[in-house]
N, C-alpha and C. Protein backbone atom coordinates (compact mmCIF):
# COMPACT_ATOMS: atom_id res chain seq x y z
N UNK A 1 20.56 -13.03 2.53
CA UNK A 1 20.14 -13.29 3.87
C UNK A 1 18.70 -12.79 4.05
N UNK A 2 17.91 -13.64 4.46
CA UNK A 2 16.28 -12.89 4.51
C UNK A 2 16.15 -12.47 6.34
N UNK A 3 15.84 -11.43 6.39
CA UNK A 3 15.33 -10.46 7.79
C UNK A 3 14.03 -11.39 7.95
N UNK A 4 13.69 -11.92 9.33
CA UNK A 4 12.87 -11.90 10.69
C UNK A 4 12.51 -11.53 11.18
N UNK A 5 11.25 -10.84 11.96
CA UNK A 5 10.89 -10.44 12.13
C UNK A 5 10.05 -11.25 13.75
N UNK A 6 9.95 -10.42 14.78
CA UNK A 6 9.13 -10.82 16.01
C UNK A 6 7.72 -11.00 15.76
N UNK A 7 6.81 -12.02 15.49
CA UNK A 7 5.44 -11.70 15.29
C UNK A 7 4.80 -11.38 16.48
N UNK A 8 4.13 -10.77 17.11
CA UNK A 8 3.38 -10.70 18.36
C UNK A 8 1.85 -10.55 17.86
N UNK A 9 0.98 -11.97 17.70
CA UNK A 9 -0.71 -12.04 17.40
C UNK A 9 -1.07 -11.08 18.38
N UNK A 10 -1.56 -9.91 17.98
CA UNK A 10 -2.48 -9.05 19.47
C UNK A 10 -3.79 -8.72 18.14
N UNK A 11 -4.87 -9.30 18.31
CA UNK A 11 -6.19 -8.43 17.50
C UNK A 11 -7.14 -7.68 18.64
N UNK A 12 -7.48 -6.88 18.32
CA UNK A 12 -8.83 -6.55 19.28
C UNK A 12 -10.04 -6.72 19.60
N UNK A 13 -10.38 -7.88 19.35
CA UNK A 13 -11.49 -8.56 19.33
C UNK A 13 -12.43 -7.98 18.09
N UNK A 14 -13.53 -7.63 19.03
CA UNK A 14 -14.83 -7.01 17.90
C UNK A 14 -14.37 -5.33 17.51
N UNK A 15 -13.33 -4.66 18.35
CA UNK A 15 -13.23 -3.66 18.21
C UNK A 15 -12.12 -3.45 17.04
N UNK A 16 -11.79 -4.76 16.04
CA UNK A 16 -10.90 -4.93 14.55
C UNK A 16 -11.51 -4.38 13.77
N UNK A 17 -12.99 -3.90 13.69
CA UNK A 17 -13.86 -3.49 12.46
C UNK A 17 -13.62 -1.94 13.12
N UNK A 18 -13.30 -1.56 13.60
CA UNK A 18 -12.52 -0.17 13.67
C UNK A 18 -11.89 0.34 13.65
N UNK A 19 -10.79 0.06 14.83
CA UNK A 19 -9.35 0.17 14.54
C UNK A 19 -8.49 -0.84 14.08
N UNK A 20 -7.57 -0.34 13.21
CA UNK A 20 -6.60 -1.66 13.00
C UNK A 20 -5.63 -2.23 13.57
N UNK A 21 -5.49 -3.11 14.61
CA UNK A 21 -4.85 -4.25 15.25
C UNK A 21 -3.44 -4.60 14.65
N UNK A 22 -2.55 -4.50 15.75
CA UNK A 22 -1.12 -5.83 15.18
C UNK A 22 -1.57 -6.49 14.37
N UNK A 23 -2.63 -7.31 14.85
CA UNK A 23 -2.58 -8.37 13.73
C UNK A 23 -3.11 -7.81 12.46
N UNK A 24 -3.65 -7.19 12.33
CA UNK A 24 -4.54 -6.74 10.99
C UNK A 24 -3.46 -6.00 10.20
N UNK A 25 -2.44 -5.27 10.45
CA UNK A 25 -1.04 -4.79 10.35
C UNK A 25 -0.25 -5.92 10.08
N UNK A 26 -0.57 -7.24 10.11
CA UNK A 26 0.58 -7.90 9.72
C UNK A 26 -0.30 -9.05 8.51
N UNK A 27 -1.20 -8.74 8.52
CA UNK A 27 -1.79 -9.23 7.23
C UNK A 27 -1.29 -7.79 6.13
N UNK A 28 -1.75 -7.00 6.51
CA UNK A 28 -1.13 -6.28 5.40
C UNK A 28 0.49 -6.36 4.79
N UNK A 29 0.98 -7.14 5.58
CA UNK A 29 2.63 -7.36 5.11
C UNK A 29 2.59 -8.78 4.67
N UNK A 30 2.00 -9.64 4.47
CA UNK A 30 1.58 -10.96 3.77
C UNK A 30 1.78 -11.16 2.93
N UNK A 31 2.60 -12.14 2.38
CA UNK A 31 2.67 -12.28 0.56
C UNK A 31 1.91 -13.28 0.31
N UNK A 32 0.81 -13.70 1.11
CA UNK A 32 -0.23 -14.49 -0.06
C UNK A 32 -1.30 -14.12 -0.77
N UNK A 33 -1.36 -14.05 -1.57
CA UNK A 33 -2.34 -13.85 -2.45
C UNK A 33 -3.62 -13.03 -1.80
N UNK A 34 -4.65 -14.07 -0.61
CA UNK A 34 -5.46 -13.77 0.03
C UNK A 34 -5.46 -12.63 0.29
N UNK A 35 -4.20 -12.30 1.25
CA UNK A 35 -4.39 -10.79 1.90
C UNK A 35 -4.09 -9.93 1.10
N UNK A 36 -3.57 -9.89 -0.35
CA UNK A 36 -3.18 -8.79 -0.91
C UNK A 36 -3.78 -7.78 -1.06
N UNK A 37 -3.45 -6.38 -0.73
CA UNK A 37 -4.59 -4.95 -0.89
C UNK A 37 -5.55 -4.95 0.59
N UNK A 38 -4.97 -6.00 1.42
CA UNK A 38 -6.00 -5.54 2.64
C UNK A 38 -4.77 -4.62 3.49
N UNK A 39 -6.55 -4.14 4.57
CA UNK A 39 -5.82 -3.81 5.77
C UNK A 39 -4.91 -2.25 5.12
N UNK A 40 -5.32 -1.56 4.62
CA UNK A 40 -4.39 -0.50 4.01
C UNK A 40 -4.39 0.46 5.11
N UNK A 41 -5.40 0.53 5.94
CA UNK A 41 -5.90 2.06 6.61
C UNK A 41 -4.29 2.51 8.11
N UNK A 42 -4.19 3.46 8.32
CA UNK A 42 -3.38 3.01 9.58
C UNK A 42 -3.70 2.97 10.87
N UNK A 43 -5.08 4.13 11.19
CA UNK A 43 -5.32 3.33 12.36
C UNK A 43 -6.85 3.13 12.21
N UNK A 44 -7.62 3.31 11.33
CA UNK A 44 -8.98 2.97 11.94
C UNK A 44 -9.37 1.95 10.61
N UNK A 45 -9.80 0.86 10.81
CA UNK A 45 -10.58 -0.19 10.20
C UNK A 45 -11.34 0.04 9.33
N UNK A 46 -12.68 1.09 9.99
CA UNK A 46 -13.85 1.41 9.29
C UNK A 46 -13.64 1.73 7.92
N UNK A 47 -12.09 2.45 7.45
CA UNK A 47 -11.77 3.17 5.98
C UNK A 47 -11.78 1.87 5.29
N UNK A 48 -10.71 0.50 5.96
CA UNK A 48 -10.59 -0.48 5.12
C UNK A 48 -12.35 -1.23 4.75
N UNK A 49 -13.17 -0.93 5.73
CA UNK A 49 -14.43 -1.87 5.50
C UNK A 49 -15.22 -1.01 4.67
N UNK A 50 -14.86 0.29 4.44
CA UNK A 50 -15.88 1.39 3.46
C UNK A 50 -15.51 0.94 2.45
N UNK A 51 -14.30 0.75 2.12
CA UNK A 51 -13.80 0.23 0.54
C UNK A 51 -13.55 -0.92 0.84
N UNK A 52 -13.78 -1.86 0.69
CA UNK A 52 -14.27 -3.68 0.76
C UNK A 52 -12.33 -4.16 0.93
N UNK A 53 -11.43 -3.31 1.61
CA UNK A 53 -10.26 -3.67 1.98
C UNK A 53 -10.07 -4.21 3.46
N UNK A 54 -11.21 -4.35 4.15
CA UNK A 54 -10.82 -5.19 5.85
C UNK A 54 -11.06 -6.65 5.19
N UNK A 55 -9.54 -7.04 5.76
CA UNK A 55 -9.70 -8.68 6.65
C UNK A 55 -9.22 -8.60 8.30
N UNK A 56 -10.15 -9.02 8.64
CA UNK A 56 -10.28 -9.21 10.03
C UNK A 56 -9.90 -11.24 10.16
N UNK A 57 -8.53 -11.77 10.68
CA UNK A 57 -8.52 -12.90 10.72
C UNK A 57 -9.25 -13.18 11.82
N UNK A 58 -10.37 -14.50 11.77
CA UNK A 58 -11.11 -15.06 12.33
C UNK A 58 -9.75 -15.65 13.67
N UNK A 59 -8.68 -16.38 13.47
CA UNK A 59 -7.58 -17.09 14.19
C UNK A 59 -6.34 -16.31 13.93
N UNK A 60 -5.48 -16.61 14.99
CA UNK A 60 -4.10 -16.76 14.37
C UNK A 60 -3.91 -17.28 13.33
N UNK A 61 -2.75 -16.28 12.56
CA UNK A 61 -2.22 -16.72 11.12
C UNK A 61 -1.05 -16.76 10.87
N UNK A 62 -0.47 -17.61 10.31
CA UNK A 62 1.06 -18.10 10.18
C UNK A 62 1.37 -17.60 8.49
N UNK A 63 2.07 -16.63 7.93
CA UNK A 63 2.16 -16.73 6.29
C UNK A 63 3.63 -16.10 6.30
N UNK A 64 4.11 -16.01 5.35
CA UNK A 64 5.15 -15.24 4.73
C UNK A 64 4.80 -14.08 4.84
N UNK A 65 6.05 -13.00 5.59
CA UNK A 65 5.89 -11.15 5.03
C UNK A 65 6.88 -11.18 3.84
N UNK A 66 6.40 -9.97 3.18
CA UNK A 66 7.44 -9.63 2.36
C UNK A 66 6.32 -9.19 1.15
N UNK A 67 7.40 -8.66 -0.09
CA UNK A 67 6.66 -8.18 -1.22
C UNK A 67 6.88 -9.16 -1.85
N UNK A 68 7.55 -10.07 -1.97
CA UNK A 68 7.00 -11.80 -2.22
C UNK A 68 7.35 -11.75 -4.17
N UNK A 69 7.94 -10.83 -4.65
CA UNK A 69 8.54 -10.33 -5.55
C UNK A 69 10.47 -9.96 -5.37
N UNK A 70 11.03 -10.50 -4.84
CA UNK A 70 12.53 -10.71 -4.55
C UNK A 70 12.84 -9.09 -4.91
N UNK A 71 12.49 -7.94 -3.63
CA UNK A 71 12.77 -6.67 -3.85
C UNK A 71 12.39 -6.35 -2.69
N UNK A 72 12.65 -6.90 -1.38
CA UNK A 72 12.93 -7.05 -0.50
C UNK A 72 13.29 -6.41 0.49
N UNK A 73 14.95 -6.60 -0.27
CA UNK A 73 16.07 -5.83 0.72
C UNK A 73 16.49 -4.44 0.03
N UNK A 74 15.34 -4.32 -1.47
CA UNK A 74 15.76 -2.74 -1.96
C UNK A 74 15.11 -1.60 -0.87
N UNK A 75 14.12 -1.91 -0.17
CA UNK A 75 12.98 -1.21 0.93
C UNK A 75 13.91 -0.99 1.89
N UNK A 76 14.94 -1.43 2.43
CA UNK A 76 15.27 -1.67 4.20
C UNK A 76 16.89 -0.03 3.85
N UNK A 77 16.10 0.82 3.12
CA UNK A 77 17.19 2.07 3.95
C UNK A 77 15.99 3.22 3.72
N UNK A 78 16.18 4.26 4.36
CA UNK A 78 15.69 5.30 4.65
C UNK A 78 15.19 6.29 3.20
N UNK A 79 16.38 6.41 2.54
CA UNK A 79 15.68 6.87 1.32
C UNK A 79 14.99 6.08 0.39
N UNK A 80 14.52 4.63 0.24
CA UNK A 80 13.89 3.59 -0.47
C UNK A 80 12.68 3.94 0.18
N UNK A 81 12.59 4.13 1.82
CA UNK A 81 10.90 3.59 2.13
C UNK A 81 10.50 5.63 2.13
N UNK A 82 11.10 6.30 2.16
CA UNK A 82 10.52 7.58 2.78
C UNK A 82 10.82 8.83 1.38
N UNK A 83 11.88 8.37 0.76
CA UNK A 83 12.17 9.64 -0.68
C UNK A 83 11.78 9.18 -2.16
N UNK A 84 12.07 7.41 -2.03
CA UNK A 84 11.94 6.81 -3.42
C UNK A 84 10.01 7.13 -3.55
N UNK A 85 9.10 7.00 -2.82
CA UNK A 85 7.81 6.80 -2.94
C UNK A 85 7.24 8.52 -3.33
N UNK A 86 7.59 9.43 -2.51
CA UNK A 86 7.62 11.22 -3.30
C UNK A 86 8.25 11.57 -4.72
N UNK A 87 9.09 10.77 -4.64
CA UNK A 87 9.19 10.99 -6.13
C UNK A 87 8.91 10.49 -6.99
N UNK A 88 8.23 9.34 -6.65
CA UNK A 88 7.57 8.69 -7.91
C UNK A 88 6.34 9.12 -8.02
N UNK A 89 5.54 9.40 -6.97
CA UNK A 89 4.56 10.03 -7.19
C UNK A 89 4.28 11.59 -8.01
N UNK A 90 5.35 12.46 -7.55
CA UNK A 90 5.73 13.86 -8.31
C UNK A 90 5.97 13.33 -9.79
N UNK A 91 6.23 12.00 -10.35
CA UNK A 91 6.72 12.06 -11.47
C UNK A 91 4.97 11.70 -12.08
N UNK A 92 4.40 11.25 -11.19
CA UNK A 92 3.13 10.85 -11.80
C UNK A 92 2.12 11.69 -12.42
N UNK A 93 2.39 12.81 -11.26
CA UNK A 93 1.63 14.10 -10.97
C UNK A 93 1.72 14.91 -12.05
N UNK A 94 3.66 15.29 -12.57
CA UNK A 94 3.73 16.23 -13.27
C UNK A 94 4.07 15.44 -14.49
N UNK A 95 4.12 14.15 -14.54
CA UNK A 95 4.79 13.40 -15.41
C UNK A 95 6.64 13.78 -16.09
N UNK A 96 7.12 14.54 -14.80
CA UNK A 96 8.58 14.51 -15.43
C UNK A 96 9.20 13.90 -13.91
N UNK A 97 10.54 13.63 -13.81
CA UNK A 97 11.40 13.60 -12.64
C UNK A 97 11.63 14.29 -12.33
N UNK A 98 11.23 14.27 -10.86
CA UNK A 98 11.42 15.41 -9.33
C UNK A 98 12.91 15.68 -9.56
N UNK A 99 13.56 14.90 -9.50
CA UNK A 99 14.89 14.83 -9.15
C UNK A 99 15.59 13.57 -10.15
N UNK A 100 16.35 13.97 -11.09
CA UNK A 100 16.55 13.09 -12.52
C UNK A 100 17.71 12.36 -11.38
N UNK A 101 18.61 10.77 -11.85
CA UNK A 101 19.03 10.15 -10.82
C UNK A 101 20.17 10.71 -10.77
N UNK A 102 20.98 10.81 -11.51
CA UNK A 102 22.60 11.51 -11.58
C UNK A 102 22.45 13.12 -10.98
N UNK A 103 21.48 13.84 -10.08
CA UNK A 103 21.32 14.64 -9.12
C UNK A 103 20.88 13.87 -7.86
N UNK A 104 20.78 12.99 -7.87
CA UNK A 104 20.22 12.38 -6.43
C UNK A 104 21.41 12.01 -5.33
N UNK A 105 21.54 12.23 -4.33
CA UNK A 105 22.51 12.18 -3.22
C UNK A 105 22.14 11.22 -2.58
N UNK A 106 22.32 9.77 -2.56
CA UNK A 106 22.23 8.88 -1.58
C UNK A 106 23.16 8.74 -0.40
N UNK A 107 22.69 8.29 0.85
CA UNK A 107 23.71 8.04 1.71
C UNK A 107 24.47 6.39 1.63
N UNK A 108 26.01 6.71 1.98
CA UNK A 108 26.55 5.73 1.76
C UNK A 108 26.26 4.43 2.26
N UNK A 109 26.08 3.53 2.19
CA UNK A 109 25.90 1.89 2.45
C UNK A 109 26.77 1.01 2.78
């Protein structure tokens, strides 16, 4: 079953090269190609335009969200978007596992 989502276009006019906008927030969830790697900053623009990461859409834009890689619906629980990303990073850091998986406590589903 693929999740939907409400789009609501709101940009802020000229004030998009600063802060980042709904809309500029929903290019960053885009699976086309174009937008990939934009729009990273969370609220101010200027970070994405220091490192050549602002798109500012000229119009409304109609595309696909998603990671556009069928891994989807592994993101949509609490420990995928908020515990899986700390520990992969700790594994990067120290190069071993934070937490090896047969110690890991997930909540039930």
């Amino acid at each position: 079953m693929k999740r939907s989502r409400t789009v609501v276009w709101l940009d802020y006019g000229p004030l998009s090269y600063i802060f980042i906008s709904p809309a500029q927030h929903q290019i960053h969830h885009s699976r086309l190609p174009e937008h990939r790697d934009k729009n990273c900053g969370f609220a101010f623009a200027f970070w994405d335009a220091l490192f050549g990461t602002l798109y500012v859409p000229k119009d409304r834009e109609v595309f696909p969200m998603g990671l556009g890689d069928g891994t989807d619906g592994e993101w949509h629980s609490i420990w995928r978007m908020h515990v899986w990303p700390v520990r992969m990073a700790a594994k990067l850091l120290t190069g071993r596992e934070l937490l090896p998986d047969e110690n890991v406590q997930r909540p039930l589903t």
